[in-house]
PDB file of N, CA and C in Angstrom:
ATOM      1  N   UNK A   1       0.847  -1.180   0.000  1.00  0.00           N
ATOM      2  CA  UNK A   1       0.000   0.000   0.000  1.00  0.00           C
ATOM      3  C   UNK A   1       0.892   1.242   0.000  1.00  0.00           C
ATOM      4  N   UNK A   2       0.179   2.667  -0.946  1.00  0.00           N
ATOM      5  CA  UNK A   2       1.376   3.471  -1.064  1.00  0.00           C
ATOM      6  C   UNK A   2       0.594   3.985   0.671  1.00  0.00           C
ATOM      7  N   UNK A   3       2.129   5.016   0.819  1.00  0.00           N
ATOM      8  CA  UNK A   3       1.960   5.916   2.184  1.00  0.00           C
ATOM      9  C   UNK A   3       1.098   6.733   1.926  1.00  0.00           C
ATOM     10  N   UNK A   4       0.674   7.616   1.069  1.00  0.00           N
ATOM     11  CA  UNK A   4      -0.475   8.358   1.300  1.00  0.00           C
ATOM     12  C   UNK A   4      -1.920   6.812   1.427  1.00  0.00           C
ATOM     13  N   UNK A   5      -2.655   6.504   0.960  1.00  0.00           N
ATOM     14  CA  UNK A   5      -3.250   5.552   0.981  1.00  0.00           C
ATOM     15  C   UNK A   5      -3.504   4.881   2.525  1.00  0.00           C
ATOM     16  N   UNK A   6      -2.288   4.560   3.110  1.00  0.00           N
ATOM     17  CA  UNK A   6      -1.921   4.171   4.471  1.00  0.00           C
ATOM     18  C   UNK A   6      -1.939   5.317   5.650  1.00  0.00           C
ATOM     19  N   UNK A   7      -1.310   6.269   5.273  1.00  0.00           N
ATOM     20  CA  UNK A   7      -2.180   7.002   6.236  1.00  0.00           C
ATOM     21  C   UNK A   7      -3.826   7.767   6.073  1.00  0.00           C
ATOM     22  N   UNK A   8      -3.971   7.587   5.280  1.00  0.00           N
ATOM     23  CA  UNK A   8      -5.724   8.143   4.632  1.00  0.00           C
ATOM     24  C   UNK A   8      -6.310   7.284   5.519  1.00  0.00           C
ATOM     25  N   UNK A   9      -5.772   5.903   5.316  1.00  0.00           N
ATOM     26  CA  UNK A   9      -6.724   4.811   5.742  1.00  0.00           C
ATOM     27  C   UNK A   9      -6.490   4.570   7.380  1.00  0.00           C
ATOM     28  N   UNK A  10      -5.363   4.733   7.504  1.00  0.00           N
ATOM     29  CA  UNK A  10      -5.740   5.448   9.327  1.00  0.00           C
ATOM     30  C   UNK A  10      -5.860   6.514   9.663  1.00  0.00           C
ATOM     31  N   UNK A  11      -5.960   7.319   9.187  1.00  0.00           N
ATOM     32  CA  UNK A  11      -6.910   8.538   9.644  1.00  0.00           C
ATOM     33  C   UNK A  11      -8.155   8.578  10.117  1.00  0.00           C
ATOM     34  N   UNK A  12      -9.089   7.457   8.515  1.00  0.00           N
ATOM     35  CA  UNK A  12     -10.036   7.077   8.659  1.00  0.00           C
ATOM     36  C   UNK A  12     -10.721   6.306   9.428  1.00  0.00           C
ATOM     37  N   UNK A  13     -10.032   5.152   9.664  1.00  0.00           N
ATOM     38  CA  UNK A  13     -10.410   4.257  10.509  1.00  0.00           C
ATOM     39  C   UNK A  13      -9.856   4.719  12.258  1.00  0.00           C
ATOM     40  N   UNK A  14      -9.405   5.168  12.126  1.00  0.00           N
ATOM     41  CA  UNK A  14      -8.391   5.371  13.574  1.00  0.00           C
ATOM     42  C   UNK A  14      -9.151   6.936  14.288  1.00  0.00           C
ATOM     43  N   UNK A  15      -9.345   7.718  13.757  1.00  0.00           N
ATOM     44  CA  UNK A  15      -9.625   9.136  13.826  1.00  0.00           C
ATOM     45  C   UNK A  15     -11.587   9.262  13.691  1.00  0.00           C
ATOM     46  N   UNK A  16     -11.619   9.485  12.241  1.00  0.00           N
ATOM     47  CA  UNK A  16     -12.852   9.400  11.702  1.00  0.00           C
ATOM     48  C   UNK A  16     -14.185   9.053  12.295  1.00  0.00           C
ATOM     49  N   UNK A  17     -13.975   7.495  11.996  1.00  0.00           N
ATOM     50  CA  UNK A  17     -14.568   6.500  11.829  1.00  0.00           C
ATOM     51  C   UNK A  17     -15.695   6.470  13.598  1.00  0.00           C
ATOM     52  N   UNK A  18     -13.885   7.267  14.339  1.00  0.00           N
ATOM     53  CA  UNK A  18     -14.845   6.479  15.788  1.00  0.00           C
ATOM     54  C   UNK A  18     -15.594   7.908  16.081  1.00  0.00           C
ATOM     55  N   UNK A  19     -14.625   8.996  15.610  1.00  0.00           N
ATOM     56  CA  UNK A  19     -15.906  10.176  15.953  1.00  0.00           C
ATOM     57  C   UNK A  19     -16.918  10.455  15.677  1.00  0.00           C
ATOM     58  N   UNK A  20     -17.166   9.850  14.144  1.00  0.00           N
ATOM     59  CA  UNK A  20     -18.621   9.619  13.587  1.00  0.00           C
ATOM     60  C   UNK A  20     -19.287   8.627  14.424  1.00  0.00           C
ATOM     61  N   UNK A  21     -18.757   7.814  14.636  1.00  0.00           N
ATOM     62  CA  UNK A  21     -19.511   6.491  15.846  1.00  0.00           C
ATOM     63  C   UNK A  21     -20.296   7.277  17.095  1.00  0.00           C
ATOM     64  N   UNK A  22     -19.318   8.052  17.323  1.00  0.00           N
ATOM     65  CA  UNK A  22     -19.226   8.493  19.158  1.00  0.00           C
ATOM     66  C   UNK A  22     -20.618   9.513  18.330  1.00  0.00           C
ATOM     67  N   UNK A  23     -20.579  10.298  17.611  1.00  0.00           N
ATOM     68  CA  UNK A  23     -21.392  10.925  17.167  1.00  0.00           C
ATOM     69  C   UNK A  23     -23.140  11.067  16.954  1.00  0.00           C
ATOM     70  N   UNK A  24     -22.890   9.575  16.688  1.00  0.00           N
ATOM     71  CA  UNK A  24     -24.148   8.698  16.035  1.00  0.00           C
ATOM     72  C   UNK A  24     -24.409   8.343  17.849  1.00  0.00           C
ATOM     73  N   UNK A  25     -23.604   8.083  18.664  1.00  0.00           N
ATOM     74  CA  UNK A  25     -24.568   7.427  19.876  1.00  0.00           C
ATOM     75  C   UNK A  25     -25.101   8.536  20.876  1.00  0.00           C
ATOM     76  N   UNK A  26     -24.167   9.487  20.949  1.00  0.00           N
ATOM     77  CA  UNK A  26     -24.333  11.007  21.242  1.00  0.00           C
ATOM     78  C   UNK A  26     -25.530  11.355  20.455  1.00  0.00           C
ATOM     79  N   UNK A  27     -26.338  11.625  19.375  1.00  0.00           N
ATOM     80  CA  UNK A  27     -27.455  11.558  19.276  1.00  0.00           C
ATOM     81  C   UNK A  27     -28.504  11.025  19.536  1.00  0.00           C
ATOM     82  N   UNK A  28     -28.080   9.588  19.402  1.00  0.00           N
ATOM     83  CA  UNK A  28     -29.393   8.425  20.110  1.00  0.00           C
ATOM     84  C   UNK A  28     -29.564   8.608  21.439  1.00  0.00           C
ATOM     85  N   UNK A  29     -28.601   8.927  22.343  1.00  0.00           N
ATOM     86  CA  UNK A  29     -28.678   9.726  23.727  1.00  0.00           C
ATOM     87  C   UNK A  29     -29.881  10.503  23.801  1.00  0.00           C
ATOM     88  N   UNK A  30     -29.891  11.647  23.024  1.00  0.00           N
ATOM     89  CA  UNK A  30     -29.936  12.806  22.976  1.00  0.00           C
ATOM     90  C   UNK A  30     -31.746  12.399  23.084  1.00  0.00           C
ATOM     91  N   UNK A  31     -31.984  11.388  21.608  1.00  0.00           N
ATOM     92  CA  UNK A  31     -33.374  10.866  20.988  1.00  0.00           C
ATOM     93  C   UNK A  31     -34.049  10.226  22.368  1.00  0.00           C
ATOM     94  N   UNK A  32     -33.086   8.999  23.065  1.00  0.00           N
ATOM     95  CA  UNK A  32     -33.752   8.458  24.030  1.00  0.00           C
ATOM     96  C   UNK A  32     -34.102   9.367  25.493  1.00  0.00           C
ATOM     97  N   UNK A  33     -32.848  10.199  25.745  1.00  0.00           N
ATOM     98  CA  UNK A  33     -33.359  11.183  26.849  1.00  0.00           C
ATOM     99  C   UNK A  33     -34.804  12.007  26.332  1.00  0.00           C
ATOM    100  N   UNK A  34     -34.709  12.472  24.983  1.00  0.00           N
ATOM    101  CA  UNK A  34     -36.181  13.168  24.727  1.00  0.00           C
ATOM    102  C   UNK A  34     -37.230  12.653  24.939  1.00  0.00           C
ATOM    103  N   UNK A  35     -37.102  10.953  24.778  1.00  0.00           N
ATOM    104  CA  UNK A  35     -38.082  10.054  24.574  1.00  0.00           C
ATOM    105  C   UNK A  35     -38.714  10.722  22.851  1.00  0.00           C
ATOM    106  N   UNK A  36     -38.230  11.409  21.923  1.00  0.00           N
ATOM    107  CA  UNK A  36     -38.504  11.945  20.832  1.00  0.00           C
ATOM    108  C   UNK A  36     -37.633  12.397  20.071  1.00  0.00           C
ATOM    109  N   UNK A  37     -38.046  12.180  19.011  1.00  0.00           N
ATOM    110  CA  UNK A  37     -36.830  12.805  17.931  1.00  0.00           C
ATOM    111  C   UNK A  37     -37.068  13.861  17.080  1.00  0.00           C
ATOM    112  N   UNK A  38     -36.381  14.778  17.417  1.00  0.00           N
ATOM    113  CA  UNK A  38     -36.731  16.152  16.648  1.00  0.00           C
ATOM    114  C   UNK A  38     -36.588  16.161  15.411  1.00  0.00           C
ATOM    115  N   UNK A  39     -37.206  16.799  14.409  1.00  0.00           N
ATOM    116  CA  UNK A  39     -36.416  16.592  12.993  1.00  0.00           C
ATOM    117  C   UNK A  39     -35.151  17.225  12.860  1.00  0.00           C
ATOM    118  N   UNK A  40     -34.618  18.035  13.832  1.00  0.00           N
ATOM    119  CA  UNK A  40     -33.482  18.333  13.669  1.00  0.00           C
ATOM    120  C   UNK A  40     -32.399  17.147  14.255  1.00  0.00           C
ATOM    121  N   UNK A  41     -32.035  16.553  15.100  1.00  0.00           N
ATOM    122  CA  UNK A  41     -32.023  15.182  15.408  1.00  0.00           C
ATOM    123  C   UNK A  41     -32.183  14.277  14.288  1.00  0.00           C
ATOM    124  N   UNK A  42     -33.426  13.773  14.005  1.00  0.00           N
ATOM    125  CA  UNK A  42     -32.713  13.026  12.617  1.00  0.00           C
ATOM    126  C   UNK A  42     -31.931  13.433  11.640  1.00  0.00           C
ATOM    127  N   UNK A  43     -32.556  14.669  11.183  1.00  0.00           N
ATOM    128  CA  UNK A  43     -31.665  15.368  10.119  1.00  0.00           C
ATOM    129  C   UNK A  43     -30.131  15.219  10.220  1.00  0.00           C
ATOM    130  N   UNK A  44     -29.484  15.252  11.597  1.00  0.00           N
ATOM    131  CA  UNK A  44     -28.539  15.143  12.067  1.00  0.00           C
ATOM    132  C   UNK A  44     -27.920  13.780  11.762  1.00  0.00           C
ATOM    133  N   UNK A  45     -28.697  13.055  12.310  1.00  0.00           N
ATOM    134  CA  UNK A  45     -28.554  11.414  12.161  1.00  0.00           C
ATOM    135  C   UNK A  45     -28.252  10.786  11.270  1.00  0.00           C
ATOM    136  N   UNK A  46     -29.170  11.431   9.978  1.00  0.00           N
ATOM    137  CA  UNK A  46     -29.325  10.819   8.684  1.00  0.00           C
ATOM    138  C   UNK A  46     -27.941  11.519   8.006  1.00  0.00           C
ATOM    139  N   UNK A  47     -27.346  12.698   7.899  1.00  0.00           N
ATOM    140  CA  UNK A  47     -26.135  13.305   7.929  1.00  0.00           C
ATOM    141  C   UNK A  47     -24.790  12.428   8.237  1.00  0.00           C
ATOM    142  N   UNK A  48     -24.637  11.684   9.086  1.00  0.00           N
ATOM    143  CA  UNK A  48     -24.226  10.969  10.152  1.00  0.00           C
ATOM    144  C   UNK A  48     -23.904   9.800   9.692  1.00  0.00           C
ATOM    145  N   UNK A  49     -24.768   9.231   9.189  1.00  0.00           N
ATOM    146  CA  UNK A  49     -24.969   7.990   8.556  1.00  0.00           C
ATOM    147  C   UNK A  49     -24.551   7.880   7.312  1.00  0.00           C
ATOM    148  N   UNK A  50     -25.346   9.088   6.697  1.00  0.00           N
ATOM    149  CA  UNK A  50     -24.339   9.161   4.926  1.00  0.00           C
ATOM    150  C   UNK A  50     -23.087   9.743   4.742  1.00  0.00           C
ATOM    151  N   UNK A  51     -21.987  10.441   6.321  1.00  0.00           N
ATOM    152  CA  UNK A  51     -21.040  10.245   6.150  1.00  0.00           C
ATOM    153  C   UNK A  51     -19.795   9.269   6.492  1.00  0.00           C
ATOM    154  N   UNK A  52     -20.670   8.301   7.310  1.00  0.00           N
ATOM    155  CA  UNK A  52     -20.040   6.770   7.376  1.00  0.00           C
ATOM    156  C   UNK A  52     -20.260   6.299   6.111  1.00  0.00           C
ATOM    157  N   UNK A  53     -21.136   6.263   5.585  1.00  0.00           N
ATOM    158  CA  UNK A  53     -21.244   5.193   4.696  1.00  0.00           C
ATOM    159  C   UNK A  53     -20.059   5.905   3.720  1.00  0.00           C
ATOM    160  N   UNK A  54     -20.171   7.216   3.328  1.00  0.00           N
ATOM    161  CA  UNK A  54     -18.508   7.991   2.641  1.00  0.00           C
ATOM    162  C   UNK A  54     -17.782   7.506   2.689  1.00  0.00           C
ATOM    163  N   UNK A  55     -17.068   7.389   4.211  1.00  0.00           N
ATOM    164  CA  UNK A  55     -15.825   6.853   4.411  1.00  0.00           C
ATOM    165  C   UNK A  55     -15.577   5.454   4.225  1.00  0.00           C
ATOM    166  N   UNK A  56     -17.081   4.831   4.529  1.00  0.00           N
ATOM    167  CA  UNK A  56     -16.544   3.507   4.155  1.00  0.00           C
ATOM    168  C   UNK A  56     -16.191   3.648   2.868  1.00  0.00           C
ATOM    169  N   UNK A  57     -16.796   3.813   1.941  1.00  0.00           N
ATOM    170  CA  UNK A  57     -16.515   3.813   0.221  1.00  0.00           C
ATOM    171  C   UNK A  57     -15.299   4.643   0.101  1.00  0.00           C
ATOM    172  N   UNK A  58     -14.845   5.778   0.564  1.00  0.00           N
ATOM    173  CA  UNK A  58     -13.463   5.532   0.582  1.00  0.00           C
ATOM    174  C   UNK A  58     -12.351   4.394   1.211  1.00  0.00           C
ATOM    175  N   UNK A  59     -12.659   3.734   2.337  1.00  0.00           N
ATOM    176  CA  UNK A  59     -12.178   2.563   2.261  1.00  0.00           C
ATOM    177  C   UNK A  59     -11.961   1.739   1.557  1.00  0.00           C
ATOM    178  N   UNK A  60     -12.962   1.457   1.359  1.00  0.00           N
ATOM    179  CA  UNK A  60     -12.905  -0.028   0.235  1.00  0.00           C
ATOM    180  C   UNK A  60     -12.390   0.405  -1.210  1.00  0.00           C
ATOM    181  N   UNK A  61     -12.402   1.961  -1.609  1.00  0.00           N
ATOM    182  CA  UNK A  61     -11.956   2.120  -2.636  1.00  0.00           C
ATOM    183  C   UNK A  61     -10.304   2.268  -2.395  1.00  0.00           C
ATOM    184  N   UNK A  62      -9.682   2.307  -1.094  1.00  0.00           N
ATOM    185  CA  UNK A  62      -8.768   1.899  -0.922  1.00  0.00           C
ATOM    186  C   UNK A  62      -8.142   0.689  -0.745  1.00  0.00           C
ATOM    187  N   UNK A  63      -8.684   0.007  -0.127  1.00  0.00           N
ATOM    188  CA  UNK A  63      -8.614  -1.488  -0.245  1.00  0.00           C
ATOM    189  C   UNK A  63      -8.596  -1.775  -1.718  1.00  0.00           C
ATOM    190  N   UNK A  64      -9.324  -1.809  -2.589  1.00  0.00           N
ATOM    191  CA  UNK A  64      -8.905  -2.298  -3.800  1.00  0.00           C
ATOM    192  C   UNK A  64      -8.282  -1.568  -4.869  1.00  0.00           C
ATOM    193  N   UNK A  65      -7.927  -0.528  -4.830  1.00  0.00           N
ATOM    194  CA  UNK A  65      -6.753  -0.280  -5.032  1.00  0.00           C
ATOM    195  C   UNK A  65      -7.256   1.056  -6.483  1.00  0.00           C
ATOM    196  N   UNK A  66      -8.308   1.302  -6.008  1.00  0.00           N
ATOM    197  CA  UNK A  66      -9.019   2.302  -6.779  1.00  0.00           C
ATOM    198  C   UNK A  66      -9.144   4.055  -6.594  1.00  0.00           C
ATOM    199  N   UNK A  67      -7.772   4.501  -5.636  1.00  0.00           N
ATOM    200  CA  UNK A  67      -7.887   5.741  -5.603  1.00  0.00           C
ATOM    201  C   UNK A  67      -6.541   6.375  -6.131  1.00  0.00           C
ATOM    202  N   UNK A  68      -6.766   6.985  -6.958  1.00  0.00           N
ATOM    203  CA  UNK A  68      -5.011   7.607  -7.709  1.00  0.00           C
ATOM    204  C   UNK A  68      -4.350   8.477  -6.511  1.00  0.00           C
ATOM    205  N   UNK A  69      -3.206   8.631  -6.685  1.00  0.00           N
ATOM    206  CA  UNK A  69      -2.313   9.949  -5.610  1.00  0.00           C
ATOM    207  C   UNK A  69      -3.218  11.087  -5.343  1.00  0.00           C
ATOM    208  N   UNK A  70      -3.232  11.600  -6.319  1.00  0.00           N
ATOM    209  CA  UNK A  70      -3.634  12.829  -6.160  1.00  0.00           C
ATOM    210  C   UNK A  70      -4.859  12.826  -5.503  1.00  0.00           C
ATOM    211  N   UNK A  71      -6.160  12.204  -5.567  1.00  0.00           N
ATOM    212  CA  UNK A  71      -7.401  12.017  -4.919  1.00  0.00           C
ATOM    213  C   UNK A  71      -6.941  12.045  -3.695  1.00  0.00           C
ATOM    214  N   UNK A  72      -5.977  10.705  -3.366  1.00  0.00           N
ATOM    215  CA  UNK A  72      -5.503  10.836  -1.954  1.00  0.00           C
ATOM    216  C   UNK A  72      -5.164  11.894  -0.803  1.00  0.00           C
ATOM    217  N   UNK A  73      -4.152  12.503  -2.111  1.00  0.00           N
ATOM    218  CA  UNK A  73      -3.348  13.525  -1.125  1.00  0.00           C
ATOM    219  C   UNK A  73      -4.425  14.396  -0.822  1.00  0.00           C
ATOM    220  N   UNK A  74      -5.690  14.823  -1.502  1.00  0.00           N
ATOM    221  CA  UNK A  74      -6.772  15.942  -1.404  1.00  0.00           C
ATOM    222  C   UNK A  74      -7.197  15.287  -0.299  1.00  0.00           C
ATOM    223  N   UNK A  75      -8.367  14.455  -0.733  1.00  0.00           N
ATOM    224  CA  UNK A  75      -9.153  13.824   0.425  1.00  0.00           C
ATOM    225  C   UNK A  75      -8.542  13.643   1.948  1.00  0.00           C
ATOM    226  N   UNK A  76      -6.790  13.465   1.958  1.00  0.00           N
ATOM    227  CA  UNK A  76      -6.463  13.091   3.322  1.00  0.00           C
ATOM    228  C   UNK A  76      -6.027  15.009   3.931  1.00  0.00           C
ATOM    229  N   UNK A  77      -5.898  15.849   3.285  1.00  0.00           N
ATOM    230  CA  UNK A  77      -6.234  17.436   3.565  1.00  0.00           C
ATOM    231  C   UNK A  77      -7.428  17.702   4.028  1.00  0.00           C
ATOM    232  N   UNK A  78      -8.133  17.714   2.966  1.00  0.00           N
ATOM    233  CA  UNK A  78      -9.599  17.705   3.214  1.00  0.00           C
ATOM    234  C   UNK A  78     -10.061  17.567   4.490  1.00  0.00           C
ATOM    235  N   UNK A  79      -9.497  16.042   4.781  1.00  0.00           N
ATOM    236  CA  UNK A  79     -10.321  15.406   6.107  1.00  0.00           C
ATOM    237  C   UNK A  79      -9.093  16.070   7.504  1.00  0.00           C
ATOM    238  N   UNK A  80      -7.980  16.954   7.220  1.00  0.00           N
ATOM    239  CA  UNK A  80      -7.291  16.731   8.424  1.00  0.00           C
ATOM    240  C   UNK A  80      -7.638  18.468   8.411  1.00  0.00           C
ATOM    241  N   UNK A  81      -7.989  18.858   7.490  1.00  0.00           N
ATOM    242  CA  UNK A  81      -8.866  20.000   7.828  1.00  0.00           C
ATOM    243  C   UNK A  81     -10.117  20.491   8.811  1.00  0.00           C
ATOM    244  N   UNK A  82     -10.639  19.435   8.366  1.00  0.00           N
ATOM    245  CA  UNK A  82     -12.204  18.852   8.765  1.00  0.00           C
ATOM    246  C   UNK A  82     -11.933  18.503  10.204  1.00  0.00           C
ATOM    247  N   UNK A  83     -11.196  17.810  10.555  1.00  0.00           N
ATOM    248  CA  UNK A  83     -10.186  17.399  11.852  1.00  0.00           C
ATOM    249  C   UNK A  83      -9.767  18.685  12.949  1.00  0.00           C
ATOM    250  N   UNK A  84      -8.867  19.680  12.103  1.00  0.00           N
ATOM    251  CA  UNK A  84      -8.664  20.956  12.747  1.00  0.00           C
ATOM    252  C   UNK A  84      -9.301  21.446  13.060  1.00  0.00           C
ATOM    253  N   UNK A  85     -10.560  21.905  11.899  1.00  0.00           N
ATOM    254  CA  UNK A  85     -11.581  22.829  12.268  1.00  0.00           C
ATOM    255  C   UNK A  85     -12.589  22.779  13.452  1.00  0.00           C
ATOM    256  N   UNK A  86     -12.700  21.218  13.194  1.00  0.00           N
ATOM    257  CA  UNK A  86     -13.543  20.826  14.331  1.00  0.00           C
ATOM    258  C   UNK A  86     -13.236  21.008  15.762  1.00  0.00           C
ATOM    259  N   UNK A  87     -11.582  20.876  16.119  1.00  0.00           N
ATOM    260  CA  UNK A  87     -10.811  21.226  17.112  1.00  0.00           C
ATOM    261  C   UNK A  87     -10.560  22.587  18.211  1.00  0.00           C
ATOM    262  N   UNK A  88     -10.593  23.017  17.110  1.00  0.00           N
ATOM    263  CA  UNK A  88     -10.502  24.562  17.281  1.00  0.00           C
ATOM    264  C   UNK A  88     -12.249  25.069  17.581  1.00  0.00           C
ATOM    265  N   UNK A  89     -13.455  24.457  16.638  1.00  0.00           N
ATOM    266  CA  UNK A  89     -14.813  24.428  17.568  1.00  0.00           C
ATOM    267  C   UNK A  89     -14.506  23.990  19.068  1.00  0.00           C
ATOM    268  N   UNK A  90     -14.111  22.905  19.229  1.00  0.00           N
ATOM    269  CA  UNK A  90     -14.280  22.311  20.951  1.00  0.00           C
ATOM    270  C   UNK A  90     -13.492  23.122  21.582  1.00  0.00           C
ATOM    271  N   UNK A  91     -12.650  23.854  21.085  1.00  0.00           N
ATOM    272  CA  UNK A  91     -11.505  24.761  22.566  1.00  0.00           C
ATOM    273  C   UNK A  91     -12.208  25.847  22.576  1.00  0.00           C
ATOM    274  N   UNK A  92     -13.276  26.010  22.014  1.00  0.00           N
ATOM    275  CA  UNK A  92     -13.981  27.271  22.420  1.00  0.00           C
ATOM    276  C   UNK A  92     -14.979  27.292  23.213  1.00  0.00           C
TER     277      UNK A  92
END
């Protein structure tokens, strides 16, 4: 596997993957304390869900061997952007 590829793919899985997780149960929290789900809440959810399912398909399009360099090098910016930004939300 090239190194960009290898670290994309732990980023994803290692980083990503579990904050979208932690994300998704942090809402169902949110649904079961309401005993209701707001449409903002699902909206959220459903968000949530179609960006796991993203990353998986970038996975597997890594796994088989279907993403060129350059896609890589973007997408793994992209996401360590996405990473920062979010960071810099929580210290505030």
């Amino acid at each position: 596997m090239k190194r960009c590829e290898q670290r994309l793919q732990e980023l994803i899985e290692d980083v990503v993957m579990p904050d979208i997780e932690d994300h998704i149960d942090d809402i169902f929290e949110s649904i079961a304390n309401d005993k209701n789900a707001s449409d903002e809440a699902k909206a959220e959810l459903d968000e949530m869900h179609e960006m796991r399912a993203e990353f998986s398909e970038i996975l597997k399009d890594i796994k088989n061997k279907e993403l060129d360099k350059d896609e890589c090098a973007e997408l793994y910016e992209e996401i360590k952007q996405m990473i920062d930004g979010n960071s810099e939300d929580d210290e505030e």
